[in-house]
Protein backbone atom coordinates (compact mmCIF):
# COMPACT_ATOMS: atom_id res chain seq x y z
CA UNK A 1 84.20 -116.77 -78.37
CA UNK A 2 86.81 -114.76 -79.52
CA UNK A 3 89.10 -115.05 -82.56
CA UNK A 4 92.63 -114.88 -82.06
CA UNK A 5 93.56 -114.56 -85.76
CA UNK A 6 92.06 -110.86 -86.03
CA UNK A 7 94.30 -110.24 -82.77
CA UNK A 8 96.75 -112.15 -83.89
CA UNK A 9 96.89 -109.77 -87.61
CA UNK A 10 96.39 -106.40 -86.06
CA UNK A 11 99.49 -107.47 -83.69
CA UNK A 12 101.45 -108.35 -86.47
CA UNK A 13 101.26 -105.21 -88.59
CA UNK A 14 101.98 -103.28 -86.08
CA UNK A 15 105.21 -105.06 -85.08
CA UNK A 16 105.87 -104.79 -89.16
CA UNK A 17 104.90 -100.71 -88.89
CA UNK A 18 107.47 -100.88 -85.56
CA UNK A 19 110.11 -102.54 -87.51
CA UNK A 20 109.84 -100.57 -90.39
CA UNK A 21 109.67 -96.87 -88.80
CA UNK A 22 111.74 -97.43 -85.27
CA UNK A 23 115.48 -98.13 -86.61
CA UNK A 24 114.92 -95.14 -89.05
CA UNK A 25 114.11 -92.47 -86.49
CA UNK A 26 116.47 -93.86 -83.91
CA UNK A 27 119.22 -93.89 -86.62
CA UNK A 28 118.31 -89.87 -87.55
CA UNK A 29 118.42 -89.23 -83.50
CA UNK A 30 115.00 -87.98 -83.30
CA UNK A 31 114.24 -89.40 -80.00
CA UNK A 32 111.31 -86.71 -79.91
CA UNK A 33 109.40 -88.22 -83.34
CA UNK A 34 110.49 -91.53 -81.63
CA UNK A 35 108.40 -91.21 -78.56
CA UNK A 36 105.22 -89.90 -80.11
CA UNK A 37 105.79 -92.48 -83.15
CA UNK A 38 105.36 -95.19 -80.09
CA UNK A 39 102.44 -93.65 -78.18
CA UNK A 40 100.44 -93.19 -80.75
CA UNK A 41 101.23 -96.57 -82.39
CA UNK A 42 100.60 -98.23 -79.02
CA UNK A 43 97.10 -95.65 -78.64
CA UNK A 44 95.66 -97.37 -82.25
CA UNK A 45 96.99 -100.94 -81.91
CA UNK A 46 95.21 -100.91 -78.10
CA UNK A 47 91.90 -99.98 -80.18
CA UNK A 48 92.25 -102.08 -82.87
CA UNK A 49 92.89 -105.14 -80.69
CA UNK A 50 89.63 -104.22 -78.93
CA UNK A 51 87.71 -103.51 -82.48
CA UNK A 52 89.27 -107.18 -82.98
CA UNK A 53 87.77 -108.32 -80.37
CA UNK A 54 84.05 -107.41 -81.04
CA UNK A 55 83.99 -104.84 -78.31
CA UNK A 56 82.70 -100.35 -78.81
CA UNK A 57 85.46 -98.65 -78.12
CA UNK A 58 84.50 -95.40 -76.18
CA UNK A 59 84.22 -92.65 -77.78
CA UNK A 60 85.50 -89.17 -76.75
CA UNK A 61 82.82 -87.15 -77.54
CA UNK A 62 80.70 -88.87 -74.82
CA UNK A 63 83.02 -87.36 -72.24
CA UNK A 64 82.99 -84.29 -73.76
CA UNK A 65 79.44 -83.86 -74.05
CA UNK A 66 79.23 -84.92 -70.44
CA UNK A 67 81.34 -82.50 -69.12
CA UNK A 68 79.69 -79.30 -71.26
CA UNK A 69 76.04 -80.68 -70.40
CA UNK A 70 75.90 -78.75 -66.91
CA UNK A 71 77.13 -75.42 -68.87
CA UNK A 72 75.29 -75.91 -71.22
CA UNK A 73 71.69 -76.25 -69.28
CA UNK A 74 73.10 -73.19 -66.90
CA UNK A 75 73.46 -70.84 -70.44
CA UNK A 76 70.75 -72.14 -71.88
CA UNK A 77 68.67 -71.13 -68.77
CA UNK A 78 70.46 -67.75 -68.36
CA UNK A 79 70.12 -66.66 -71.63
CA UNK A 80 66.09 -68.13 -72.39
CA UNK A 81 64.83 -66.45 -68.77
């Protein structure tokens, strides 16, 4: 079963982060800072909430490593032959 108060925490401080940060970078017009300021506050609450939650997050490097595996076997072959 899953606990809402961890959820319920991790959604609070980052409304409090929002609160704080938002009004000052809309005030100085830096709708640029602005945007990025919200994706990547939305990128780490959506992990958090699933750390919260009990569940792995995935984790780049898998995909990475998945995608160079092929090249990887093809220069390894290419260069050991």
């Amino acid at each position: 079963m899953i606990s809402m108060w961890p959820i319920l925490g991790v959604l609070l401080v980052a409304a409090a982060i929002f609160l704080i940060e938002a009004p000052k970078l809309k005030r100085e017009k830096k709708t640029k800072e602005l945007g990025y300021f919200c994706f990547f506050l939305t990128a780490a609450t959506f992990v958090s909430l699933i750390e919260s939650m009990g569940k792995e997050p995935s984790n780049p490097l898998d995909l990475i490593q998945a995608f160079y595996a092929p090249v990887n076997t093809w220069l390894q072959n290419m260069l050991y032959q």
